[in-house]
PDB file of N, CA and C in Angstrom:
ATOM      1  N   UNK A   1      27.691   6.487 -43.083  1.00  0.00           N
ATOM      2  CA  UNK A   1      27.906   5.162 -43.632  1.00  0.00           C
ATOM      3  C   UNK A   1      29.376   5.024 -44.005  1.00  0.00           C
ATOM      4  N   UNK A   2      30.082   3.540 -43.989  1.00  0.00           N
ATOM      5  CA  UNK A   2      31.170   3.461 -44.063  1.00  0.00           C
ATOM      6  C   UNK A   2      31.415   2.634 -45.381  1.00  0.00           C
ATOM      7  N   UNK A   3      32.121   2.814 -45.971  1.00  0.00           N
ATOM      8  CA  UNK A   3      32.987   1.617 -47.400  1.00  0.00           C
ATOM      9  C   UNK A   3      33.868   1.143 -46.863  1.00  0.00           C
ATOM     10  N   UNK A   4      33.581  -0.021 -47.022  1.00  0.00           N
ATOM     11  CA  UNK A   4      34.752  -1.108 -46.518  1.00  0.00           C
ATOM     12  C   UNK A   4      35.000  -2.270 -47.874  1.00  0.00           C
ATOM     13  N   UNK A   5      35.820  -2.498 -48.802  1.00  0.00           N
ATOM     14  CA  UNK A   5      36.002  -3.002 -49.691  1.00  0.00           C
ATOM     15  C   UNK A   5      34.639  -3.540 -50.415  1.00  0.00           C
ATOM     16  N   UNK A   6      34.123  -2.548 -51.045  1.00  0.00           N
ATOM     17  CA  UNK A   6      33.034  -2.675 -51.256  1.00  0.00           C
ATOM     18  C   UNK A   6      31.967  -3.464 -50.684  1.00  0.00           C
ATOM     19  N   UNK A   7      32.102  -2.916 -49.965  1.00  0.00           N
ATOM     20  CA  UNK A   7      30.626  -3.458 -48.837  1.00  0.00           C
ATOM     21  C   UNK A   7      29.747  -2.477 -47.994  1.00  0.00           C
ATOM     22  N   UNK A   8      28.823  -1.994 -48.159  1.00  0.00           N
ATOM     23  CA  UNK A   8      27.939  -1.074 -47.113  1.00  0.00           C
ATOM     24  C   UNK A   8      28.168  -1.494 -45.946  1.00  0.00           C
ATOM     25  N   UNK A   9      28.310  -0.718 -44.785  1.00  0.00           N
ATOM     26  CA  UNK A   9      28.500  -0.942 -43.534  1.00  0.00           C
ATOM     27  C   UNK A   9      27.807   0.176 -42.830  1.00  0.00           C
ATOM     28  N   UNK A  10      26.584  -0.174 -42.163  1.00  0.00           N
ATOM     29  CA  UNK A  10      25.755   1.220 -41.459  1.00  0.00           C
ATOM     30  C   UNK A  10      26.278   1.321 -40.376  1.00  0.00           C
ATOM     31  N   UNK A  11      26.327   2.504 -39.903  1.00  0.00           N
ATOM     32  CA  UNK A  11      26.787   2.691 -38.148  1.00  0.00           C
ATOM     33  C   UNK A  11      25.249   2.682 -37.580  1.00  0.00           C
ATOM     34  N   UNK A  12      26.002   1.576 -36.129  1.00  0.00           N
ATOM     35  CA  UNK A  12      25.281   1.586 -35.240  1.00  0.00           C
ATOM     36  C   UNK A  12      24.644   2.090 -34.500  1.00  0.00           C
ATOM     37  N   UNK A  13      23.885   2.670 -34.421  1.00  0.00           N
ATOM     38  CA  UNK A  13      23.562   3.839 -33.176  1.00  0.00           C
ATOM     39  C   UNK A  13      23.840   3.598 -32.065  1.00  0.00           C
ATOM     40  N   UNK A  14      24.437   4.215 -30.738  1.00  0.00           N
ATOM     41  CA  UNK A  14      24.614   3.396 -29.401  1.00  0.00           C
ATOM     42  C   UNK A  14      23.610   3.196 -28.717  1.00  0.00           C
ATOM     43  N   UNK A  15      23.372   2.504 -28.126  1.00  0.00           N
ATOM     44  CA  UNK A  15      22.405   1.651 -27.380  1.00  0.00           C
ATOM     45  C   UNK A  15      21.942   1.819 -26.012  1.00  0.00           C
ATOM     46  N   UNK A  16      21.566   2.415 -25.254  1.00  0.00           N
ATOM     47  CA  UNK A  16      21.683   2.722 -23.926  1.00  0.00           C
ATOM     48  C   UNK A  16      20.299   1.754 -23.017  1.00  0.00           C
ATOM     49  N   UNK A  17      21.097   1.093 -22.392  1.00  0.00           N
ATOM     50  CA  UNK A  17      20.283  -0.168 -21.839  1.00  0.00           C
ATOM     51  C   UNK A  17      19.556   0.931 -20.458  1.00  0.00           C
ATOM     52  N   UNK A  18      18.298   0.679 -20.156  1.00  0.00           N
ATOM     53  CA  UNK A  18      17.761   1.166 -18.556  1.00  0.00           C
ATOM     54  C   UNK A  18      17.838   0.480 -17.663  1.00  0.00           C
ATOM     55  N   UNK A  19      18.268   0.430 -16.400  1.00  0.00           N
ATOM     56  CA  UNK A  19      17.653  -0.385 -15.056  1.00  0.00           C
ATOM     57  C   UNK A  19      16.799  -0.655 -15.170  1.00  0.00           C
ATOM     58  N   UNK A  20      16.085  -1.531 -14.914  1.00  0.00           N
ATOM     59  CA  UNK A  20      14.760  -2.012 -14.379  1.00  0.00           C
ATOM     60  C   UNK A  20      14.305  -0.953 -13.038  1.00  0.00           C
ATOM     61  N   UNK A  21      13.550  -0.586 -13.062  1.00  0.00           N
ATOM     62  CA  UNK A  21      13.279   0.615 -11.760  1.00  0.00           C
ATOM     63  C   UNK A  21      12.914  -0.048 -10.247  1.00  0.00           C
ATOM     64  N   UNK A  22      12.509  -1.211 -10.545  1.00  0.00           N
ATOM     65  CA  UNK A  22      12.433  -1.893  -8.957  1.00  0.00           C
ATOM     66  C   UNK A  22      13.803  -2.326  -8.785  1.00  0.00           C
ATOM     67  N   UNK A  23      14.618  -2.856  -9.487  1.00  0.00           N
ATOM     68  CA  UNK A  23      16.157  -2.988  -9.131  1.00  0.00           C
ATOM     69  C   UNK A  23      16.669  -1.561  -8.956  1.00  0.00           C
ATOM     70  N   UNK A  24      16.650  -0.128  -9.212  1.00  0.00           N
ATOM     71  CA  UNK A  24      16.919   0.803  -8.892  1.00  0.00           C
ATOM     72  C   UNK A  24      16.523   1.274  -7.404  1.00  0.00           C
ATOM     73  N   UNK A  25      15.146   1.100  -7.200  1.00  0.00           N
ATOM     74  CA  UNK A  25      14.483   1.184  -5.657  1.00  0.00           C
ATOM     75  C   UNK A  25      15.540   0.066  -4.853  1.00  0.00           C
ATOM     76  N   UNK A  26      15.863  -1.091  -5.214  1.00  0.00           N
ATOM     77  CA  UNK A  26      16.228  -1.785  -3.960  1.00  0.00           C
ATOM     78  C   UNK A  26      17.266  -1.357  -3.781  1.00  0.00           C
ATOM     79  N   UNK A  27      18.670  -1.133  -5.183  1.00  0.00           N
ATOM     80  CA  UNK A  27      19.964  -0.698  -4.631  1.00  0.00           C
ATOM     81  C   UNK A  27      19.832   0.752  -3.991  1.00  0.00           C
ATOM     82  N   UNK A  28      18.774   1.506  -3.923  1.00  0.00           N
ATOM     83  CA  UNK A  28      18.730   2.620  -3.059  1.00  0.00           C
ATOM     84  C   UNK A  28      18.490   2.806  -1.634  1.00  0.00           C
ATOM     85  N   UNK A  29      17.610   1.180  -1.067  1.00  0.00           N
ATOM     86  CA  UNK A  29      17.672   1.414   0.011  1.00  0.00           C
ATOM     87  C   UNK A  29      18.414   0.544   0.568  1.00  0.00           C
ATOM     88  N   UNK A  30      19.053  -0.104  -0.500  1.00  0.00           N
ATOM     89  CA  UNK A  30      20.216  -0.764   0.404  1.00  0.00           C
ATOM     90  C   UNK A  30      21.458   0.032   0.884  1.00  0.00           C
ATOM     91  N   UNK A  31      21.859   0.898  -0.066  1.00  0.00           N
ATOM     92  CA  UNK A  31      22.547   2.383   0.143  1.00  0.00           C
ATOM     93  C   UNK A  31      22.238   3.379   1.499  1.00  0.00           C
ATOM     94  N   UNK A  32      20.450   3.377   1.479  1.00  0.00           N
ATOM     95  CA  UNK A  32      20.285   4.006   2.507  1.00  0.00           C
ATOM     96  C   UNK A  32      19.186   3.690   3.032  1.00  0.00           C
ATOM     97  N   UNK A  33      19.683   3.282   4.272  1.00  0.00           N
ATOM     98  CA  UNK A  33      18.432   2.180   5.236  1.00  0.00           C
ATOM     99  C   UNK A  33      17.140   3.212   5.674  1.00  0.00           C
ATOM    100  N   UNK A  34      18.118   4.489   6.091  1.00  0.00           N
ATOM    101  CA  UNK A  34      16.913   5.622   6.398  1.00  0.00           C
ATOM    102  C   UNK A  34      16.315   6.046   6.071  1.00  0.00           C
ATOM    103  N   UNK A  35      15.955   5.626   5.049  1.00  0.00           N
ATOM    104  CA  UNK A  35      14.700   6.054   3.687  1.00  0.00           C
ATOM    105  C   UNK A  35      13.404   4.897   3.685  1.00  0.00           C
ATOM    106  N   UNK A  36      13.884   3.252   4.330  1.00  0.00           N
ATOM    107  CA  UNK A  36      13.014   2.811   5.015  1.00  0.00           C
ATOM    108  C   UNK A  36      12.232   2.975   5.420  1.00  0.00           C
ATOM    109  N   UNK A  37      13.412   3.409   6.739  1.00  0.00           N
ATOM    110  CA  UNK A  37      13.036   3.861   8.205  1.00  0.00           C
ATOM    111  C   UNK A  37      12.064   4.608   8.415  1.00  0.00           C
ATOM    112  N   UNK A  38      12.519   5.849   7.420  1.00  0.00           N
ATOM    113  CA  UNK A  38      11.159   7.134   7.154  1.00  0.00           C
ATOM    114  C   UNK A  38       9.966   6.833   6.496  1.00  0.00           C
ATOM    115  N   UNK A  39       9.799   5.552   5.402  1.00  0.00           N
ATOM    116  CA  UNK A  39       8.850   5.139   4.943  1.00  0.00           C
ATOM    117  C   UNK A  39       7.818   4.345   6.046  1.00  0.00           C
ATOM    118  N   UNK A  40       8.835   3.873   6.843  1.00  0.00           N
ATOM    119  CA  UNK A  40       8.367   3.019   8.005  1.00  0.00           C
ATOM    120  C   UNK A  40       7.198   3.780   8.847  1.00  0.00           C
ATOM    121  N   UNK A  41       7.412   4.694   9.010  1.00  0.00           N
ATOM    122  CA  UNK A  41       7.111   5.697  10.217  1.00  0.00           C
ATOM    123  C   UNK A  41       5.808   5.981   9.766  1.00  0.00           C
ATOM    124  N   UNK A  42       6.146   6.665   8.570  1.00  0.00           N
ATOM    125  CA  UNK A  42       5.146   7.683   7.753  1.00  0.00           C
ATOM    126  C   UNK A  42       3.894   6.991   7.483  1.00  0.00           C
ATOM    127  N   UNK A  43       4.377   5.596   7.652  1.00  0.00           N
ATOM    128  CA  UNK A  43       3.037   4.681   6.968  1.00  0.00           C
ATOM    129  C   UNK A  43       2.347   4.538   8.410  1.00  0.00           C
ATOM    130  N   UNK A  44       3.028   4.017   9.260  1.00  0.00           N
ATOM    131  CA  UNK A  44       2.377   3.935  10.721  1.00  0.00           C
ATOM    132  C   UNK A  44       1.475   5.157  10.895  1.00  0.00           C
ATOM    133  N   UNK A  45       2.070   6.112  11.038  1.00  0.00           N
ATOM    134  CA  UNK A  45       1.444   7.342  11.680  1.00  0.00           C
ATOM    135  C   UNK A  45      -0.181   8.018  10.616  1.00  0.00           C
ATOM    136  N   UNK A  46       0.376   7.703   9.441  1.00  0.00           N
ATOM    137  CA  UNK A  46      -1.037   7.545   8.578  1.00  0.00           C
ATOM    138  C   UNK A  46      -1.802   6.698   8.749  1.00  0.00           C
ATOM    139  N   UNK A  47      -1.786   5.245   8.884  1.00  0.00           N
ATOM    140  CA  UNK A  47      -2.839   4.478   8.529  1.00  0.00           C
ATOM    141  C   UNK A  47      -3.063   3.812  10.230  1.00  0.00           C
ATOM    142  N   UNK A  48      -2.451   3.637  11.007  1.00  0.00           N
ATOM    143  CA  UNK A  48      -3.100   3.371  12.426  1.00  0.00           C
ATOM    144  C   UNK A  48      -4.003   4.123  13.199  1.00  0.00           C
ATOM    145  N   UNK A  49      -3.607   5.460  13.183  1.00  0.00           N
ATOM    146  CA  UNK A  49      -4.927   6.468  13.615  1.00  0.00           C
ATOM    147  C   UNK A  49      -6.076   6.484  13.263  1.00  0.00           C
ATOM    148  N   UNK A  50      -6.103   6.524  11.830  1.00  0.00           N
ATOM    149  CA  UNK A  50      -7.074   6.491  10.886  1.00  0.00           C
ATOM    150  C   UNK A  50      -7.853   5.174  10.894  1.00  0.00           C
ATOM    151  N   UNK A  51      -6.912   4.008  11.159  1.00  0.00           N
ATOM    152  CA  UNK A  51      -8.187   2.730  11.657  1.00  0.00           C
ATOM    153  C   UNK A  51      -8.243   2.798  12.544  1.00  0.00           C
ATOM    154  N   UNK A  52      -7.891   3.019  13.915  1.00  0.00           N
ATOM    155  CA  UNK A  52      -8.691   3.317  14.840  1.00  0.00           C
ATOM    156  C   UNK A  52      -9.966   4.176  14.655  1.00  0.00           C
ATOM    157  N   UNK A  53      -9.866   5.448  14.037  1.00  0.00           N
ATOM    158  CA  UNK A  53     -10.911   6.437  13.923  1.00  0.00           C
ATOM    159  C   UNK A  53     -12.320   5.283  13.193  1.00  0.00           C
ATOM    160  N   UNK A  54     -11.621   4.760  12.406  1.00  0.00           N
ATOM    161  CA  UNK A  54     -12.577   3.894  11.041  1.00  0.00           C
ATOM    162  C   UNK A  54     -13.148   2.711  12.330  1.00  0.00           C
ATOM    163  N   UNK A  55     -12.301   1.940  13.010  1.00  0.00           N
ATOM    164  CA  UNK A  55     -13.248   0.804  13.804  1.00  0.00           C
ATOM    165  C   UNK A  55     -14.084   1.417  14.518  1.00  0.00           C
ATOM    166  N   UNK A  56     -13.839   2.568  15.606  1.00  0.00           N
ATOM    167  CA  UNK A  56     -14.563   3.536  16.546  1.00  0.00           C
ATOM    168  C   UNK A  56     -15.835   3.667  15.749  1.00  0.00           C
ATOM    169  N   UNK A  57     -16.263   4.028  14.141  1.00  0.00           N
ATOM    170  CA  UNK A  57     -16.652   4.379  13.813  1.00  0.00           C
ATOM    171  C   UNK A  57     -18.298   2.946  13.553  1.00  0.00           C
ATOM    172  N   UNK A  58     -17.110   2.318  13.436  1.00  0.00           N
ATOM    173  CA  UNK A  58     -18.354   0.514  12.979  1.00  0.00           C
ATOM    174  C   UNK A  58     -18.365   0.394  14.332  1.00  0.00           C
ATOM    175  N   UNK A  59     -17.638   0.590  15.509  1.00  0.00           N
ATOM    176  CA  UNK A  59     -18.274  -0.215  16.653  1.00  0.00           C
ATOM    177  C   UNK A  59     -19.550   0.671  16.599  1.00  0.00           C
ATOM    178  N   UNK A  60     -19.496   1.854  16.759  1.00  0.00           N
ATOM    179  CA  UNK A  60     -20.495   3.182  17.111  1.00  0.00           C
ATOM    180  C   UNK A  60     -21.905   2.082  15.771  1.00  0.00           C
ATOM    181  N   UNK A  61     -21.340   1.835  14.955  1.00  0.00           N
ATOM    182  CA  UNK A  61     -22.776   2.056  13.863  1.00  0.00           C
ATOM    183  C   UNK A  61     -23.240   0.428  13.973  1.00  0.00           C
ATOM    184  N   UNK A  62     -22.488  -0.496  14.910  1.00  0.00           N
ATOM    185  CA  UNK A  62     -23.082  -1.519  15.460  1.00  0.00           C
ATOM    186  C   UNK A  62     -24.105  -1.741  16.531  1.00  0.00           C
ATOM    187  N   UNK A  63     -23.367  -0.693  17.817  1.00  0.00           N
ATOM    188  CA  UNK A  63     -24.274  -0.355  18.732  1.00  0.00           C
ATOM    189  C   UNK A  63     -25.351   0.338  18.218  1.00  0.00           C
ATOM    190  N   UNK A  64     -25.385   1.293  17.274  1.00  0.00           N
ATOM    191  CA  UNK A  64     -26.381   1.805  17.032  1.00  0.00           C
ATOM    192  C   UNK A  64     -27.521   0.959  16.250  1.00  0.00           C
ATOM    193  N   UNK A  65     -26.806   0.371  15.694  1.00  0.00           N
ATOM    194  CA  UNK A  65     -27.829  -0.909  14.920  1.00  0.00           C
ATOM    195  C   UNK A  65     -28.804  -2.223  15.757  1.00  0.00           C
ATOM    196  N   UNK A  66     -28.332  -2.223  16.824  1.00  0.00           N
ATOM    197  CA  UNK A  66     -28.410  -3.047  17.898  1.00  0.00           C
ATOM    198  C   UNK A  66     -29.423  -2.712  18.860  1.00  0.00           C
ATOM    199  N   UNK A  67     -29.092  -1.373  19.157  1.00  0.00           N
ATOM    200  CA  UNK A  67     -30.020  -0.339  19.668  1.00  0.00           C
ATOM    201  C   UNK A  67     -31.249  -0.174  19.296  1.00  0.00           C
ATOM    202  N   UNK A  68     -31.730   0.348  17.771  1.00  0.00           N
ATOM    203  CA  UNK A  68     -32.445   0.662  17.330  1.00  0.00           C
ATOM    204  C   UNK A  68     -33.156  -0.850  16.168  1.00  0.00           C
ATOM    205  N   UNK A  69     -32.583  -2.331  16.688  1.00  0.00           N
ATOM    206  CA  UNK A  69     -33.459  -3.638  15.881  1.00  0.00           C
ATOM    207  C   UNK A  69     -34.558  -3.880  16.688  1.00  0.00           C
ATOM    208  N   UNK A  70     -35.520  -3.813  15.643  1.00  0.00           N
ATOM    209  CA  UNK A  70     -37.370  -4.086  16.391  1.00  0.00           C
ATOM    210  C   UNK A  70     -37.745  -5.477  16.020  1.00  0.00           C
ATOM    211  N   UNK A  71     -37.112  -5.707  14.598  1.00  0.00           N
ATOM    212  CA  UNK A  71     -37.724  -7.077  14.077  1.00  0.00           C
ATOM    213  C   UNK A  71     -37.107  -7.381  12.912  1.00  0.00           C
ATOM    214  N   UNK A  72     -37.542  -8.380  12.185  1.00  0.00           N
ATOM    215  CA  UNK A  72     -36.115  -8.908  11.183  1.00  0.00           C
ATOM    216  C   UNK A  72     -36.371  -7.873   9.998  1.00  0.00           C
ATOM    217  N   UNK A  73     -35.595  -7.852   9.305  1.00  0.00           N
ATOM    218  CA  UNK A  73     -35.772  -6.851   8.211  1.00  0.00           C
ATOM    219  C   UNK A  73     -35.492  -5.244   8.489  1.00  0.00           C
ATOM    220  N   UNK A  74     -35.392  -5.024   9.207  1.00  0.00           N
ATOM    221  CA  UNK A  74     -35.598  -3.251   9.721  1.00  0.00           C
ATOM    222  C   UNK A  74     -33.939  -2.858   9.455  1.00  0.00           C
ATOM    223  N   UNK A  75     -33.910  -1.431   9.494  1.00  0.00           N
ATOM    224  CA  UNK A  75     -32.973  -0.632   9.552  1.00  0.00           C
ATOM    225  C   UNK A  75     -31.779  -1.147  10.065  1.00  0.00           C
ATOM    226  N   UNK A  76     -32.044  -1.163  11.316  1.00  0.00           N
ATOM    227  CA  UNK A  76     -31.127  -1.647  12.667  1.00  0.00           C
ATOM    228  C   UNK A  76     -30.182  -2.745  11.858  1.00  0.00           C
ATOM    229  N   UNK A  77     -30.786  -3.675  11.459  1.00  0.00           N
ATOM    230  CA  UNK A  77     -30.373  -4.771  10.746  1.00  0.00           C
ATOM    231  C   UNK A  77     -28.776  -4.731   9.635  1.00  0.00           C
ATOM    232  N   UNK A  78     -29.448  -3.730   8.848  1.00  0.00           N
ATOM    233  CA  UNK A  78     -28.701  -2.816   7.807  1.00  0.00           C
ATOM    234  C   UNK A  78     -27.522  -2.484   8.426  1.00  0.00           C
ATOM    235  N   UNK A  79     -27.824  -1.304   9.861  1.00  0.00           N
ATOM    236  CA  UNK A  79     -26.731  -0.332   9.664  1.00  0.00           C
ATOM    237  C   UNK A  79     -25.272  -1.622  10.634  1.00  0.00           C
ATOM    238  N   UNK A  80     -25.856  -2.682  11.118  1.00  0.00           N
ATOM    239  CA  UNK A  80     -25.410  -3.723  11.619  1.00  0.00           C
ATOM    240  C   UNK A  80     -24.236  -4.019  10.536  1.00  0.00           C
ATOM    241  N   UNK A  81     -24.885  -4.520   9.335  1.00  0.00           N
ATOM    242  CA  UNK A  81     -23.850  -4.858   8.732  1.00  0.00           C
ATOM    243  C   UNK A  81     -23.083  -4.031   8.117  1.00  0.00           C
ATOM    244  N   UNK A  82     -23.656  -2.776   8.057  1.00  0.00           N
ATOM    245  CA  UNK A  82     -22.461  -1.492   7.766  1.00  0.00           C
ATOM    246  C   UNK A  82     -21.500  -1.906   8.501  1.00  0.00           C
ATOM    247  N   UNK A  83     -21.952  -1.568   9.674  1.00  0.00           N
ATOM    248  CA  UNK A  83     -21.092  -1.423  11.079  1.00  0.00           C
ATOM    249  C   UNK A  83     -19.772  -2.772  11.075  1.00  0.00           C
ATOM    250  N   UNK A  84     -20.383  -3.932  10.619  1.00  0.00           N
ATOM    251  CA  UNK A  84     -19.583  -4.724  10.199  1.00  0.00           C
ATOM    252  C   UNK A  84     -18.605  -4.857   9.766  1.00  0.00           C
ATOM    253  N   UNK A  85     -19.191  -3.875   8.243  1.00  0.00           N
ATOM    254  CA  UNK A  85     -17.933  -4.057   6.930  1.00  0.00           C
ATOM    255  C   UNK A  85     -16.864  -2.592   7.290  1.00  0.00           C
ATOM    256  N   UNK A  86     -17.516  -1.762   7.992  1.00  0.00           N
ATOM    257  CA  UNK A  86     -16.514   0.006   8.649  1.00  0.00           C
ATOM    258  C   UNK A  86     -15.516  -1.289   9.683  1.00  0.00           C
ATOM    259  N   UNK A  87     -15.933  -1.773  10.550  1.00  0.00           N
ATOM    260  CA  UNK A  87     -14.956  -2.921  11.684  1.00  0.00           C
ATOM    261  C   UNK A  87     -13.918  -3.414  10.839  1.00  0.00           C
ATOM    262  N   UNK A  88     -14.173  -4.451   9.549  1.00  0.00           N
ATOM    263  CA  UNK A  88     -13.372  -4.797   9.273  1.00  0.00           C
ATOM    264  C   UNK A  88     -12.340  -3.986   8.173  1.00  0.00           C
ATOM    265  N   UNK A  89     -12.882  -3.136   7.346  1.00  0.00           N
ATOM    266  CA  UNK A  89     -12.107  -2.081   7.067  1.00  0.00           C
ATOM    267  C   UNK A  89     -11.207  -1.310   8.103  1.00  0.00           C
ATOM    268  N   UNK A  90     -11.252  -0.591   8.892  1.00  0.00           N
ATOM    269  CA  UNK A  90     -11.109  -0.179  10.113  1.00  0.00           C
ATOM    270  C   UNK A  90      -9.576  -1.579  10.329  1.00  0.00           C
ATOM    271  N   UNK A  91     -10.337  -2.253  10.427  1.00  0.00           N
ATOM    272  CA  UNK A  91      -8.592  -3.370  10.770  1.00  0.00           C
ATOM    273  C   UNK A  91      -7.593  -3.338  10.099  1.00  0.00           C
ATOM    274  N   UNK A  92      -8.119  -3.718   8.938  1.00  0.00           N
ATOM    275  CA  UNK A  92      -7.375  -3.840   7.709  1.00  0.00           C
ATOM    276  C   UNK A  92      -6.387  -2.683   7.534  1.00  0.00           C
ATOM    277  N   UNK A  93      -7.092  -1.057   7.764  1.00  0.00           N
ATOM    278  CA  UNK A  93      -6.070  -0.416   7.802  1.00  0.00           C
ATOM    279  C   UNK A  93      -5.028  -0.106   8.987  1.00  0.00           C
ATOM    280  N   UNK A  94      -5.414  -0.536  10.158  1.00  0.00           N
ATOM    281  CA  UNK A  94      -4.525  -1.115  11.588  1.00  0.00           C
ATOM    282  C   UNK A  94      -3.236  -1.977  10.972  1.00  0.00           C
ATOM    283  N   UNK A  95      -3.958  -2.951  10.474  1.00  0.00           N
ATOM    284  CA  UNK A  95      -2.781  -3.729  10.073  1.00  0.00           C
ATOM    285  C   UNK A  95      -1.909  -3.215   9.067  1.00  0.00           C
ATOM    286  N   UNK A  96      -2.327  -2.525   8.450  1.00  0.00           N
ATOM    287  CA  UNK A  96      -1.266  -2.014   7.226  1.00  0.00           C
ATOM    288  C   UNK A  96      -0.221  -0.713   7.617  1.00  0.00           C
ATOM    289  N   UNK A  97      -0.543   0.082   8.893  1.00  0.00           N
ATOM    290  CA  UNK A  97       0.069   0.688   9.109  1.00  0.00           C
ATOM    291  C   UNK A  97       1.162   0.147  10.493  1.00  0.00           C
ATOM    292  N   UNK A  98       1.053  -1.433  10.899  1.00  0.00           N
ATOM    293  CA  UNK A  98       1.435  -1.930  11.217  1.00  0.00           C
ATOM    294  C   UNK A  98       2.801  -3.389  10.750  1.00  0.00           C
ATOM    295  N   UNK A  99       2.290  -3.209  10.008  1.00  0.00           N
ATOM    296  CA  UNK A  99       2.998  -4.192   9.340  1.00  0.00           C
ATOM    297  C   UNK A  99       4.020  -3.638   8.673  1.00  0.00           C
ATOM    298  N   UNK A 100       5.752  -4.141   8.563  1.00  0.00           N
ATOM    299  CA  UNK A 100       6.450  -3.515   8.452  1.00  0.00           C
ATOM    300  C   UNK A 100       7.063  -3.629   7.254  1.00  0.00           C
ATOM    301  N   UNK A 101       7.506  -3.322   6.599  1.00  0.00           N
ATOM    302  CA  UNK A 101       8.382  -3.831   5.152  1.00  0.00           C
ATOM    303  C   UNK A 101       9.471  -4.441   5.260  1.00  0.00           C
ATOM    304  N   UNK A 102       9.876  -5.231   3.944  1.00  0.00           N
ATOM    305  CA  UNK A 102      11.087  -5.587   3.712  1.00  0.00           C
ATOM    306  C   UNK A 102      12.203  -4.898   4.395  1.00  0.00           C
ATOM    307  N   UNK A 103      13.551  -5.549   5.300  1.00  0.00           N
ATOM    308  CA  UNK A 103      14.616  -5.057   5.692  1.00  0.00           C
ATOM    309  C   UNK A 103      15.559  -4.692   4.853  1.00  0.00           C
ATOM    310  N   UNK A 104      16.503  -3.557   4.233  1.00  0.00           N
ATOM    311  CA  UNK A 104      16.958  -3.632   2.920  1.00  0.00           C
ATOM    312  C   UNK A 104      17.874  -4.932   3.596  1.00  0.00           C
ATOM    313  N   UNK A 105      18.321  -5.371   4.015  1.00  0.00           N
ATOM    314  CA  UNK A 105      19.635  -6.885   4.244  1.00  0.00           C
ATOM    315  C   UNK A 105      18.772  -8.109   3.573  1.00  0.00           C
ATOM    316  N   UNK A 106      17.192  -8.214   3.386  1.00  0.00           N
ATOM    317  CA  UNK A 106      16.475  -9.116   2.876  1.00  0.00           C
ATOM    318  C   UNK A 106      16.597  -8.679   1.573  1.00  0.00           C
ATOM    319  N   UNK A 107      16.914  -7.853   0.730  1.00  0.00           N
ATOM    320  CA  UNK A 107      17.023  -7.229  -0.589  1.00  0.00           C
ATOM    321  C   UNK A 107      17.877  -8.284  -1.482  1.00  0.00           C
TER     322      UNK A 107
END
């Protein structure tokens, strides 16, 4: 504490402001595009195989549903709309390993 003609005067503590961490991510890949690039890839090569494997999987449990319908209500019916909701899952992750991100120049 300081005296200053009789007056209390507390010291300040210094203050240390943070980045915001998504403003930290963007000036990083604006710095370096190839960190994208590699994000780019990595996402493709994960999630496109894998929906392929996932649609292969609903077409298979459509035909099989299709195959095996006798009458309304039955099994067949069921694994139909499995087969359905594996198809459109199955896309969904097609598209995501397709779809590309932000360019850092759009940053």
């Amino acid at each position: 504490m300081l005296y200053s003609e009789g007056e209390l005067i507390e010291e300040q503590p210094e203050v240390h402001v943070q980045a915001d961490p998504e403003e930290l991510v963007k000036r990083e890949m604006v710095a370096h595009p190839e960190i994208l690039k590699a994000a780019t890839e990595q996402k493709m090569r994960r999630f496109a195989p894998s929906g392929l494997v996932v649609l292969l999987v609903g077409v298979v449990l459509i035909g099989t549903g299709l195959f095996i319908h006798s009458g309304e209500y039955t099994i067949g019916g069921f694994i139909v709309g499995v087969g359905v909701i594996v198809v459109i899952i199955g896309m969904c992750r097609i598209l995501i390993g397709l779809i590309k991100p932000i360019v850092p120049s759009q940053l």
